[in-house]
N, C-alpha and C. Protein backbone atom coordinates (compact mmCIF):
# COMPACT_ATOMS: atom_id res chain seq x y z
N UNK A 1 80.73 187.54 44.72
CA UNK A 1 81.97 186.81 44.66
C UNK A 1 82.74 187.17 43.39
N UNK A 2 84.22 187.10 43.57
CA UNK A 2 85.27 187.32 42.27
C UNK A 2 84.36 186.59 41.11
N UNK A 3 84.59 185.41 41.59
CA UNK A 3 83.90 184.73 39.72
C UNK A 3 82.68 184.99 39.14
N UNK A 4 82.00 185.69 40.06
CA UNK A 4 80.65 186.30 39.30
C UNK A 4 80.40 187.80 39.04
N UNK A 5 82.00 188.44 39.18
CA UNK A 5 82.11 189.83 38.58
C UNK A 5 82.90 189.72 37.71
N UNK A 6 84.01 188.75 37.61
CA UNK A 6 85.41 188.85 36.53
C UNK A 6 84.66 188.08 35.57
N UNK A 7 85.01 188.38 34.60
CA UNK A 7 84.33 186.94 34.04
C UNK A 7 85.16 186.88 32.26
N UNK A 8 85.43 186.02 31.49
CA UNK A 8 85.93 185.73 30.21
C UNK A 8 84.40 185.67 29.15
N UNK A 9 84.76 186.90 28.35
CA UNK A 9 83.83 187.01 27.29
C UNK A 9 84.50 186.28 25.89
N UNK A 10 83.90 185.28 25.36
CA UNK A 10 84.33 184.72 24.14
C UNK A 10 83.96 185.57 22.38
N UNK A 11 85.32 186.23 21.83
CA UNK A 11 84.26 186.47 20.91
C UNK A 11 84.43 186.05 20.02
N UNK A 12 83.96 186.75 18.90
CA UNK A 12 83.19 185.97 17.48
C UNK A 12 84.91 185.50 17.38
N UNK A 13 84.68 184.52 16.62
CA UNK A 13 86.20 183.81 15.61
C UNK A 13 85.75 183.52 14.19
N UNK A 14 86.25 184.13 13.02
CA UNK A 14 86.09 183.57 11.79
C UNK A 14 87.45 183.61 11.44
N UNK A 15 87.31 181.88 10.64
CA UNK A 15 88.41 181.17 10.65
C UNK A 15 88.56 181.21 9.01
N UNK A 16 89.66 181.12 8.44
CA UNK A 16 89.98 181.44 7.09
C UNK A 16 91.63 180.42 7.21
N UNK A 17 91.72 180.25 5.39
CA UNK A 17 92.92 179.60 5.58
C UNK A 17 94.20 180.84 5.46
N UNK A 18 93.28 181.69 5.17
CA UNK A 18 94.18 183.16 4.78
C UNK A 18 94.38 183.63 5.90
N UNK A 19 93.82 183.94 7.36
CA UNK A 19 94.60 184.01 8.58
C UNK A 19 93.18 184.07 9.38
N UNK A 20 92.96 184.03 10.43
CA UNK A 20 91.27 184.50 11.27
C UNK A 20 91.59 185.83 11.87
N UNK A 21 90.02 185.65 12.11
CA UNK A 21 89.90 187.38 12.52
C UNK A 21 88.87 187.08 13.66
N UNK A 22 89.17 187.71 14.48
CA UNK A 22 87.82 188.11 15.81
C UNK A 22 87.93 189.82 16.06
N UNK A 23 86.65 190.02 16.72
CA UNK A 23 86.48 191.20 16.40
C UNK A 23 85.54 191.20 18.04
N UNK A 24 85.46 192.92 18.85
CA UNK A 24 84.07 192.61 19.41
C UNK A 24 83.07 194.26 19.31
N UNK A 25 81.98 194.52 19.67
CA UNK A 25 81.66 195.76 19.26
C UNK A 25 80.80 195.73 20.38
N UNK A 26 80.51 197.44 20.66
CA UNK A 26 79.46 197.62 21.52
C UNK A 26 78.41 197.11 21.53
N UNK A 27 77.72 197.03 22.70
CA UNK A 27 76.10 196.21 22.94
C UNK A 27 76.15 194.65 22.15
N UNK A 28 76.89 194.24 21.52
CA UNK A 28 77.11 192.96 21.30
C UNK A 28 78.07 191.93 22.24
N UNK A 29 79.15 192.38 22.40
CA UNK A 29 80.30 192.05 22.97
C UNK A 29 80.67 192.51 24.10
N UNK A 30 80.65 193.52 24.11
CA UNK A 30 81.21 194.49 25.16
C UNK A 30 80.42 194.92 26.12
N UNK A 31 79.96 194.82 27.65
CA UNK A 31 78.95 195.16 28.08
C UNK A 31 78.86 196.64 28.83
N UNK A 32 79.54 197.61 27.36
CA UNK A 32 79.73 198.93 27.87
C UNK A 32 79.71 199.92 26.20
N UNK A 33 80.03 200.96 26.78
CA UNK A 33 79.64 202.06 25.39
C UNK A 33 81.34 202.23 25.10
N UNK A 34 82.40 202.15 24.40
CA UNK A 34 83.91 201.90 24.80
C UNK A 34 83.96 203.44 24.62
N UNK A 35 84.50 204.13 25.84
CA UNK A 35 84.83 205.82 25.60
C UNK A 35 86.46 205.67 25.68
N UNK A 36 87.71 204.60 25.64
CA UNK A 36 88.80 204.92 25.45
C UNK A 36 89.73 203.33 25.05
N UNK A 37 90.00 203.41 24.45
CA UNK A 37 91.55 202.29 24.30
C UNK A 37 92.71 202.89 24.04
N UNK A 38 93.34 201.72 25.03
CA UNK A 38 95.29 202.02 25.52
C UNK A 38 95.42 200.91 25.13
N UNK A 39 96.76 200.54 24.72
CA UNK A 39 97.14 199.33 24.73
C UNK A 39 98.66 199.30 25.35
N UNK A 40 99.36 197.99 25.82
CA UNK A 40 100.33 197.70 26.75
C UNK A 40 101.46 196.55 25.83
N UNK A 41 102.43 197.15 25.65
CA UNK A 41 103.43 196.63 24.82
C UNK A 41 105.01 196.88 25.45
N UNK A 42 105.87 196.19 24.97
CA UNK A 42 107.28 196.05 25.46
C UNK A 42 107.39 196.39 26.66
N UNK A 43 106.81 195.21 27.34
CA UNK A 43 107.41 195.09 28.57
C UNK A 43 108.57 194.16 29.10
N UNK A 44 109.28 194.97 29.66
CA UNK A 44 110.52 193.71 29.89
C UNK A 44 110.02 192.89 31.15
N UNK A 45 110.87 192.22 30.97
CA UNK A 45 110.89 190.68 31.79
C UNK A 45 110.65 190.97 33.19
N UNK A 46 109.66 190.34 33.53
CA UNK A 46 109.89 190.09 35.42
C UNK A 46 108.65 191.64 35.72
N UNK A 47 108.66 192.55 34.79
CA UNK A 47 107.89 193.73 35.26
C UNK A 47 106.48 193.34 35.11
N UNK A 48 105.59 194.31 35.90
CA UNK A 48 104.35 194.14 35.96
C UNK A 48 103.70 195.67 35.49
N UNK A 49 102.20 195.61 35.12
CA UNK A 49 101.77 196.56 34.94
C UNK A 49 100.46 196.35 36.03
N UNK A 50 99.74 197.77 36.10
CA UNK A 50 98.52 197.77 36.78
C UNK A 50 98.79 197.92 38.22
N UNK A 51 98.64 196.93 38.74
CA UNK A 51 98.49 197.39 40.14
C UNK A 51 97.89 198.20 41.10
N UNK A 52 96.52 198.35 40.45
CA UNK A 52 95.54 199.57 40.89
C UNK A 52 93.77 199.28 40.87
N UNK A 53 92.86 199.80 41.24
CA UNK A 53 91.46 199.40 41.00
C UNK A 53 90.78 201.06 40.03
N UNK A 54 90.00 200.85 39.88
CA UNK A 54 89.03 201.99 39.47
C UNK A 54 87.87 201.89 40.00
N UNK A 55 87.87 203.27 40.50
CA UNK A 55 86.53 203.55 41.18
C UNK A 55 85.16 203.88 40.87
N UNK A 56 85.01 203.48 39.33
CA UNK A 56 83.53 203.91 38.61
C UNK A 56 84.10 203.75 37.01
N UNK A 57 85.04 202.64 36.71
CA UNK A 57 85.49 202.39 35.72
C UNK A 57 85.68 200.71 35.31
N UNK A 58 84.82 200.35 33.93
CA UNK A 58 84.83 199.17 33.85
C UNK A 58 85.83 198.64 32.48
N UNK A 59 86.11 197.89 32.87
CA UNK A 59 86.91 197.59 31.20
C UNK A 59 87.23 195.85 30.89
N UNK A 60 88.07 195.79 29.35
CA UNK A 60 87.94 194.64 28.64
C UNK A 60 89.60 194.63 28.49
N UNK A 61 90.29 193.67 28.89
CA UNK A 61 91.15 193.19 28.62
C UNK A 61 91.57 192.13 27.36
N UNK A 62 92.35 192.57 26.26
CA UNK A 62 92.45 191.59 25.63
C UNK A 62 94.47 190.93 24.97
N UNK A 63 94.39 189.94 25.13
CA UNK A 63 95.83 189.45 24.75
C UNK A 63 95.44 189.59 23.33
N UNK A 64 96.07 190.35 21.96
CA UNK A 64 96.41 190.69 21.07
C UNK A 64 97.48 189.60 20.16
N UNK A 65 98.18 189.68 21.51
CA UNK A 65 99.60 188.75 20.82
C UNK A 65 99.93 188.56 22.20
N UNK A 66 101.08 186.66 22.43
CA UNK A 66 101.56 187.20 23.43
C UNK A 66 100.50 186.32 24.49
N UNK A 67 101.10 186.35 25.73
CA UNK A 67 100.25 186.31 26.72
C UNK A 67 100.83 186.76 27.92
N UNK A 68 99.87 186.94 29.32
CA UNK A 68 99.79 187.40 30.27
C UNK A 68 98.94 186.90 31.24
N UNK A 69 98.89 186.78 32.59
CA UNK A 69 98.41 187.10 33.60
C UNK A 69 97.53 188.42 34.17
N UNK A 70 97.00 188.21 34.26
CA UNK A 70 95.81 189.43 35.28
C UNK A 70 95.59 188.72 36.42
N UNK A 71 96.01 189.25 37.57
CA UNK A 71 95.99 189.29 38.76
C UNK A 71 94.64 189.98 39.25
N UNK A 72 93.21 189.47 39.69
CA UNK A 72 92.40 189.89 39.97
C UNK A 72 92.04 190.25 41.98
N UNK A 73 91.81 190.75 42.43
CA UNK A 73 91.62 191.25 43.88
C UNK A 73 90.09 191.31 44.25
N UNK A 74 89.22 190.90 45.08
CA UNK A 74 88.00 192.14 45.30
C UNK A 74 88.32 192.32 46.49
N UNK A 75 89.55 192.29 47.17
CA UNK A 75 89.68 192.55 48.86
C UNK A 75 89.88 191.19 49.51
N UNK A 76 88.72 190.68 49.33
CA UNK A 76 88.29 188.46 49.75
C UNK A 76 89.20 187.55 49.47
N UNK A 77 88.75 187.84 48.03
CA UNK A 77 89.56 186.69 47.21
C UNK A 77 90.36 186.99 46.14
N UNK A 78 91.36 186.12 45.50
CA UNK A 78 92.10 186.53 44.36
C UNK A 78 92.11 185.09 43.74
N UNK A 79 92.29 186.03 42.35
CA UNK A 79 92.49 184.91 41.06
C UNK A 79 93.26 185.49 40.17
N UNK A 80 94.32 184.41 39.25
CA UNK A 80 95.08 184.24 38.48
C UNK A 80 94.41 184.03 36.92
N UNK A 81 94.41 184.69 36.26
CA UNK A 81 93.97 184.39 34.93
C UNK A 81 94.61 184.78 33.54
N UNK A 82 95.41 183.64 32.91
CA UNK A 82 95.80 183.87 32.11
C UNK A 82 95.13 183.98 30.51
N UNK A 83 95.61 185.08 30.09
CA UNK A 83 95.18 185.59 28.17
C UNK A 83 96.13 185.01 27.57
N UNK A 84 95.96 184.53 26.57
CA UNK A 84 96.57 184.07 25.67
C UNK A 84 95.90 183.50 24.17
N UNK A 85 95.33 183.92 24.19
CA UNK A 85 94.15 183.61 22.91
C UNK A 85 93.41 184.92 22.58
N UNK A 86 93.83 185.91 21.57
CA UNK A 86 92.85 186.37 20.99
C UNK A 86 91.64 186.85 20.72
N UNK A 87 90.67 185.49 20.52
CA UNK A 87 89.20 185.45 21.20
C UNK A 87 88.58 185.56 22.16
N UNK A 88 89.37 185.58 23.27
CA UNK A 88 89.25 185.91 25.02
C UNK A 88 89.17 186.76 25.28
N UNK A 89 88.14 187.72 25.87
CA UNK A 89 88.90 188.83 26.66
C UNK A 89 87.92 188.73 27.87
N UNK A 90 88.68 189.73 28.46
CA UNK A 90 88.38 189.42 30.69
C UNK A 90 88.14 190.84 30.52
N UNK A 91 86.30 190.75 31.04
CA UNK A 91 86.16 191.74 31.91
C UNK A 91 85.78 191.89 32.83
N UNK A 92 86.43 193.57 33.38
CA UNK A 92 86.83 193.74 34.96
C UNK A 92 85.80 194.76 35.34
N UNK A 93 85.07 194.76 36.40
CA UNK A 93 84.14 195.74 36.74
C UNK A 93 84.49 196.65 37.66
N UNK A 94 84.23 198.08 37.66
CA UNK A 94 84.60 198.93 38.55
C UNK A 94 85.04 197.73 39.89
N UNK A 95 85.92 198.73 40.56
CA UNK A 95 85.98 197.93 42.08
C UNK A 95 86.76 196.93 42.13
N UNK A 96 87.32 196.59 41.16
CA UNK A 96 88.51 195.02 41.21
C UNK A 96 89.82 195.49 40.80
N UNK A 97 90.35 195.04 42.37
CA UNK A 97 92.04 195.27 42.30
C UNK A 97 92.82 194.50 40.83
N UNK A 98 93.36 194.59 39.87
CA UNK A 98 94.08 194.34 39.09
C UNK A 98 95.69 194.63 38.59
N UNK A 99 96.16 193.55 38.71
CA UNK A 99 97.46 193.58 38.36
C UNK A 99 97.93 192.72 37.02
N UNK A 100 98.58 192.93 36.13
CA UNK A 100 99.10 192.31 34.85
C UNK A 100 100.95 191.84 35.04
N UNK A 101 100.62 190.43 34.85
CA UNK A 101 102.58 190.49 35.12
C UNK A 101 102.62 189.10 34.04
N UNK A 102 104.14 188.03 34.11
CA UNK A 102 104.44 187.07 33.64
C UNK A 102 104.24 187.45 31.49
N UNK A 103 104.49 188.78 31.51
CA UNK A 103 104.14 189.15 29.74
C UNK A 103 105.13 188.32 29.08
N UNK A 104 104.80 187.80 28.02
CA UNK A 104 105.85 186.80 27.33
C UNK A 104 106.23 188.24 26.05
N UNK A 105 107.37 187.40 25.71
CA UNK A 105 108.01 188.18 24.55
C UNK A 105 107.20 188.81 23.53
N UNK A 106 107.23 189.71 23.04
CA UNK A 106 106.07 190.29 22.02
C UNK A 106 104.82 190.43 22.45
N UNK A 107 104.33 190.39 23.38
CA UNK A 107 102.81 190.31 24.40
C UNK A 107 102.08 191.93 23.99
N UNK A 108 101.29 191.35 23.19
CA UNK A 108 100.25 192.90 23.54
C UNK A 108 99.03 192.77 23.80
N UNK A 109 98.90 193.84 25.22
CA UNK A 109 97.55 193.99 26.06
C UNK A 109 97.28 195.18 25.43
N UNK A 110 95.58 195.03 24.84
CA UNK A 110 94.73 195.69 24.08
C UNK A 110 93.36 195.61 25.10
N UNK A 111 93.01 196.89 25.31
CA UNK A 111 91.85 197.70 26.81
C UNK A 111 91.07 198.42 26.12
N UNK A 112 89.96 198.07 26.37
CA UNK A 112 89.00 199.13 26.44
C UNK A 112 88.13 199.80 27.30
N UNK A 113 87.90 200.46 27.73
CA UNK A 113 87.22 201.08 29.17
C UNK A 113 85.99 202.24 28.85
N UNK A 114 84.99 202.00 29.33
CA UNK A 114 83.93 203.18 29.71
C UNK A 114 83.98 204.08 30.10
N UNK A 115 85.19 205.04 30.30
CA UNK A 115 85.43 206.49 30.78
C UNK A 115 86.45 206.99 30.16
N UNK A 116 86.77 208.08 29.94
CA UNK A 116 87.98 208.29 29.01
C UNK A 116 89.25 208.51 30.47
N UNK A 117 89.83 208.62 30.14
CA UNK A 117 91.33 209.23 31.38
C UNK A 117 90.96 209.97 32.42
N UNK A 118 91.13 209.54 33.55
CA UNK A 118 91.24 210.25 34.73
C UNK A 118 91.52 209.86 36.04
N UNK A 119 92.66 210.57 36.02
CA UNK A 119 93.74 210.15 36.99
C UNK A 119 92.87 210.26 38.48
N UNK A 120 91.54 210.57 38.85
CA UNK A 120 90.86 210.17 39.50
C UNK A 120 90.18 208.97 39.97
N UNK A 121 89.94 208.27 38.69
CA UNK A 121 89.71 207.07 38.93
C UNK A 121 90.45 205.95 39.68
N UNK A 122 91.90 206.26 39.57
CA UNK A 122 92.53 205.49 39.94
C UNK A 122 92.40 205.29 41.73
N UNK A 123 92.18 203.51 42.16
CA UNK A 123 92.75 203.68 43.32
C UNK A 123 94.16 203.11 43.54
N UNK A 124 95.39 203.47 43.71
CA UNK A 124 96.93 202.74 43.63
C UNK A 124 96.73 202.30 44.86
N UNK A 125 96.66 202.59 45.89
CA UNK A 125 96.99 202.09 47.13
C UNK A 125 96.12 200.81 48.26
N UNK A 126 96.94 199.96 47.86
CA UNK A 126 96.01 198.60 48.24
C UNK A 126 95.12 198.49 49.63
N UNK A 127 95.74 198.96 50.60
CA UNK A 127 95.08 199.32 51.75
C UNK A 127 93.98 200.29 51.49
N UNK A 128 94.25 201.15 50.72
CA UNK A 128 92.85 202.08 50.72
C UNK A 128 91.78 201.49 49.87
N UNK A 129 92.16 200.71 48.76
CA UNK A 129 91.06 199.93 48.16
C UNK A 129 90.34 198.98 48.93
N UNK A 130 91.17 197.95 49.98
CA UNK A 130 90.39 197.57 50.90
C UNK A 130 89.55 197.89 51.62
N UNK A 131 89.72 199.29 52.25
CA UNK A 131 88.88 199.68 53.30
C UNK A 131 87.70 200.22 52.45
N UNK A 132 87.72 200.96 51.17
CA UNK A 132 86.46 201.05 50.17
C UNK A 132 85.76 200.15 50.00
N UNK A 133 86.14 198.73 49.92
CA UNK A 133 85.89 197.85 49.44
C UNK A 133 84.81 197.16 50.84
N UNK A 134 85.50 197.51 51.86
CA UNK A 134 84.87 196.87 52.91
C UNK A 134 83.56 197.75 53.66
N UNK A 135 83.59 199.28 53.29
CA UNK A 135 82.35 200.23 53.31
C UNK A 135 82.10 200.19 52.26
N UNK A 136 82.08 199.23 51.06
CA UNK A 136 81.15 199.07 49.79
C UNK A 136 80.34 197.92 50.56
N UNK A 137 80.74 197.01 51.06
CA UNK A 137 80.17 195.89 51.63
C UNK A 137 79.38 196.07 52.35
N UNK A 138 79.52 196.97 53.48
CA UNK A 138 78.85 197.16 54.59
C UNK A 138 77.55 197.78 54.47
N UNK A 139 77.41 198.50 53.08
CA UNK A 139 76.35 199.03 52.30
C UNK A 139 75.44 198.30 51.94
């Protein structure tokens, strides 16, 4: 089921009157080795990012600044989950349709992922992620 693949990792928070800091690192935090970060900035209003799955690619979503929506898919079911805190981040496991929209002013989405770039990974087309999704099942 969605809620027992998506899931919100909390991390460390140290709090200071001088400003806080969270941080997360491999094999502690992250339940991957991080082989790439992108991050997602100035987006105008009403636009969305994502809209796609990966096919052997897992990653960590984090609101930076800002918040957002992630639109989660596994084919079944969908969920709405908003970032907006810092200490939060959502991770997504190979195989989950994802979409990012509702970015507020100054919003930055900060990713990390287990594969470096490849425009292979990507699946864009929602119908074809379904039918993967449904001979992943049938497996």
């Amino acid at each position: 089921m969605l809620q027992d693949e998506v899931k919100i990792i909390s991390l460390p928070k140290i709090l200071d009157d001088r400003g806080n800091l969270s941080f997360f690192q491999n094999d502690d935090h992250i339940p991957f080795v991080i082989q790439r970060a992108y991050w997602i900035y100035d987006v105008p209003g009403g636009e969305h990012r994502g809209g796609h799955a990966y096919r052997d690619l897992q990653e960590v979503i984090v609101a930076l600044s800002g918040s957002f929506d992630v639109v989660v898919d596994d084919g079944k079911e969908k969920k709405v989950i908003t970032l907006n805190r810092s200490y939060n981040a959502l991770y997504i496991p190979k195989m989950i349709w994802r979409r990012m929209e509702n970015f507020s002013t100054n919003s930055l989405a900060f990713i990390v992922c287990d594969k470096q770039y490849d425009e292979g990974q990507y699946i864009r087309d929602y119908d074809t992620y379904r039918n993967l999704k449904a001979d992943e099942d049938d497996i």
